[in-house]
Protein backbone atom coordinates (compact mmCIF):
# COMPACT_ATOMS: atom_id res chain seq x y z
CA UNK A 1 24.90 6.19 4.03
CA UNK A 2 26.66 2.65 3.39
CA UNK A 3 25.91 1.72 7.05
CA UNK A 4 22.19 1.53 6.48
CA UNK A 5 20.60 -1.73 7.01
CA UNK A 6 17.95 -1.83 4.14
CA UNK A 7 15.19 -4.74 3.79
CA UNK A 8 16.69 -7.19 1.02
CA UNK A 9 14.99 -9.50 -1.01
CA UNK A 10 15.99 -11.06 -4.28
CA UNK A 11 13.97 -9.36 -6.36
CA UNK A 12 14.90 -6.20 -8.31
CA UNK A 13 14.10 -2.79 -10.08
CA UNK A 14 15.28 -0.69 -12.08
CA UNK A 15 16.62 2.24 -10.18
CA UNK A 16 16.37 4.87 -13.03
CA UNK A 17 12.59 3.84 -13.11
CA UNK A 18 12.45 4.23 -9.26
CA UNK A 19 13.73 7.71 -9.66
CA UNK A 20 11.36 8.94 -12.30
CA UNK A 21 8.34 7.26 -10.08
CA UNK A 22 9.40 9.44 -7.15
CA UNK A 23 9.73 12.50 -9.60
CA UNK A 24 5.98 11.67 -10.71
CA UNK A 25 5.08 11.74 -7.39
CA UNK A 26 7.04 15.29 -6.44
CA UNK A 27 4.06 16.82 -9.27
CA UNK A 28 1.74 14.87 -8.24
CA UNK A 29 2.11 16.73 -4.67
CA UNK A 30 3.06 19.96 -6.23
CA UNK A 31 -0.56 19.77 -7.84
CA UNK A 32 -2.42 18.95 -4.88
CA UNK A 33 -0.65 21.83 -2.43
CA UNK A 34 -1.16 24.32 -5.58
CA UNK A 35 -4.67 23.30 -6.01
CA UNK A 36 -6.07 21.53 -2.55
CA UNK A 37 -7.46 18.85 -5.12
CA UNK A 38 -8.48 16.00 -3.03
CA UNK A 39 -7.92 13.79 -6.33
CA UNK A 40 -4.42 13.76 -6.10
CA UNK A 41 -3.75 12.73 -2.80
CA UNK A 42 -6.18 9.57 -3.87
CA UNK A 43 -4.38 9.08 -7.08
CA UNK A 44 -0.95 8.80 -4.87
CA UNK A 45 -2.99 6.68 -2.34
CA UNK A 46 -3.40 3.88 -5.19
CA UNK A 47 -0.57 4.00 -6.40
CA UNK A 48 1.50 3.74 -3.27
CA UNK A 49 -0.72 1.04 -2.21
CA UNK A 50 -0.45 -0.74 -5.42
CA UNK A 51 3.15 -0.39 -5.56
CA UNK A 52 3.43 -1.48 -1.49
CA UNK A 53 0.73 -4.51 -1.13
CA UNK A 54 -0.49 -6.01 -4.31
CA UNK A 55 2.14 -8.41 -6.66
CA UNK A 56 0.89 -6.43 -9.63
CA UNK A 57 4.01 -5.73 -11.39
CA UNK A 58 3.82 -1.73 -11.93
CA UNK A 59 1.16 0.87 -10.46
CA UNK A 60 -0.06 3.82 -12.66
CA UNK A 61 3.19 6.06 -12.21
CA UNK A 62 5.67 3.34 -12.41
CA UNK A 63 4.55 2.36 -15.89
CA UNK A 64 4.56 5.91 -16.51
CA UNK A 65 7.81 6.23 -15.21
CA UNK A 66 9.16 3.08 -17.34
CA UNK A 67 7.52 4.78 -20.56
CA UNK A 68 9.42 7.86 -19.54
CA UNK A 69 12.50 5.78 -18.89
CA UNK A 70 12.42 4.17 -22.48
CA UNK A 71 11.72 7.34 -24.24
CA UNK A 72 14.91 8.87 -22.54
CA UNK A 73 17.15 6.01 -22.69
CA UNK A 74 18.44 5.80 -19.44
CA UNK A 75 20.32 2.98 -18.26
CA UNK A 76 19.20 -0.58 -16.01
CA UNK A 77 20.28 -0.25 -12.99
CA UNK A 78 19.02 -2.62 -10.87
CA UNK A 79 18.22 -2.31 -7.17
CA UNK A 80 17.06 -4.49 -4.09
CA UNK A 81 12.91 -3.68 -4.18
CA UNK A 82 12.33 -4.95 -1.02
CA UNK A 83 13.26 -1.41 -0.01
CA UNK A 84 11.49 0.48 -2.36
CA UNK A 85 8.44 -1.59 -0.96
CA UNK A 86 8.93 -0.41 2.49
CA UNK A 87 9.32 3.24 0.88
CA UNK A 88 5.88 2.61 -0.91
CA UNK A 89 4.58 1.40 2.92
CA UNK A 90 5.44 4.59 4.34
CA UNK A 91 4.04 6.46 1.35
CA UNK A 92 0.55 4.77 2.15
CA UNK A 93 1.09 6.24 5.67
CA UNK A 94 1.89 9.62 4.39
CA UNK A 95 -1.57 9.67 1.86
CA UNK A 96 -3.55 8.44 4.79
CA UNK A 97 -2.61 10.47 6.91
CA UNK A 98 -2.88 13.37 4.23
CA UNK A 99 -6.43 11.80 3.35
CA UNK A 100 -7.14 12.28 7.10
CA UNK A 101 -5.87 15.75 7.79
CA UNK A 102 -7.43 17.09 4.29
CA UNK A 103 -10.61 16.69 6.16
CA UNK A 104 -9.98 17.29 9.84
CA UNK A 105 -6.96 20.45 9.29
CA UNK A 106 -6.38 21.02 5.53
CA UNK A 107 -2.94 22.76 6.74
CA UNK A 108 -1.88 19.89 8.26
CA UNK A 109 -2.29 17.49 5.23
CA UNK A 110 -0.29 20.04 3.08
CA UNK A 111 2.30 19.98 5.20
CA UNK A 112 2.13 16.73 5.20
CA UNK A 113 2.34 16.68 1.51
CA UNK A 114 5.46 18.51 1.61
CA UNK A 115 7.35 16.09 4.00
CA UNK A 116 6.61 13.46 1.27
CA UNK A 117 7.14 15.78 -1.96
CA UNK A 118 11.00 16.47 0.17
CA UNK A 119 11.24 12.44 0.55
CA UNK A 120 10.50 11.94 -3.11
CA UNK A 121 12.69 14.83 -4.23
CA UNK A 122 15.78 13.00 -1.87
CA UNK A 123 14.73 9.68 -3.79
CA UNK A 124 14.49 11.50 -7.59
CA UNK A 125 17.52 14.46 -7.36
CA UNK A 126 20.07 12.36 -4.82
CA UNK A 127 19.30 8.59 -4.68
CA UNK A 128 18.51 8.82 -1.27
CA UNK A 129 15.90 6.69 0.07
CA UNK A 130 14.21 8.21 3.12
CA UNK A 131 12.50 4.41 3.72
CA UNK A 132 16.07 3.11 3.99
CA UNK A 133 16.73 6.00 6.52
CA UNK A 134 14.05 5.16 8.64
CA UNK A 135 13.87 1.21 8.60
CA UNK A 136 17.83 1.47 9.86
CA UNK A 137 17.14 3.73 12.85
CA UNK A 138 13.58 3.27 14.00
CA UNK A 139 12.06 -0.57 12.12
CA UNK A 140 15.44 -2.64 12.74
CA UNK A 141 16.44 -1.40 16.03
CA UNK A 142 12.94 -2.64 17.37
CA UNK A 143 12.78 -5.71 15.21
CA UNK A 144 16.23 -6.81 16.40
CA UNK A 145 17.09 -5.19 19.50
CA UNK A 146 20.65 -5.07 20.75
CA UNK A 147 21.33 -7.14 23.83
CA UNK A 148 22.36 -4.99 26.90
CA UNK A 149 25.61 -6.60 27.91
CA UNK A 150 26.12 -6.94 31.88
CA UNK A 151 28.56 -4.76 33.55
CA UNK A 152 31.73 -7.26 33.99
């Protein structure tokens, strides 16, 4: 995991907060697969987008999430955001695409769901950020393509 190539920007977040946002976001899934609720997957829809293209400072769950943080104490531990932005960006994808499928094949958008409840569970139990995993291997490789050196 340390050879990932994340976005990076000087701005940062807490990662504690990060952690309990993705853990909102694992019931917030949970409910909609348990109860095919279409409200849920447009709850995560705003929020994601929120979180991904506006410069409002928190979304509904993250302030949640930095209530919950308080109340529990945990630590600052600050992280790059720029990559939790680009994990918000594929987030969006995910509830559109759920949005989508909920109408068109309602198994599909669960299953859908339950890619992104796994991502958020990686992000919430383990620290790992699924975003990070896919900017390195599919986003930078065609942003910054490796020259092809000429046989010598």
């Amino acid at each position: 995991m340390r050879n990932l190539i994340c976005p990076i920007s000087t701005l940062r977040v807490n990662e504690n907060v990060v952690r309990v946002t993705a853990s909102l976001v694992v019931a917030l899934v949970a409910l909609y697969v348990y109860s095919g609720n279409l409200l849920f997957i447009l709850l995560l829809g705003i929020d994601f987008t929120i979180r991904a293209f506006t410069s409002l400072k928190v979304s509904p769950l993250s302030w949640l999430a930095i209530q919950l943080n308080n109340l529990l104490r945990l630590p600052v531990l600050l992280t790059d955001k720029a990559k939790k932005i680009f994990a918000a960006r594929v987030g969006v994808l995910f509830t559109l695409a759920m949005l989508v499928f909920f109408f068109v094949h309602p198994p599909t958008s669960i299953a859908l769901g339950l890619v992104l409840m796994a991502f958020a569970l990686l992000e919430a139990v383990f620290n790992i950020c699924v975003g990070c995993l896919v900017y390195t291997y599919f986003v930078f490789p065609l942003l910054n393509p490796v020259p092809v050196k000429p046989n010598a």
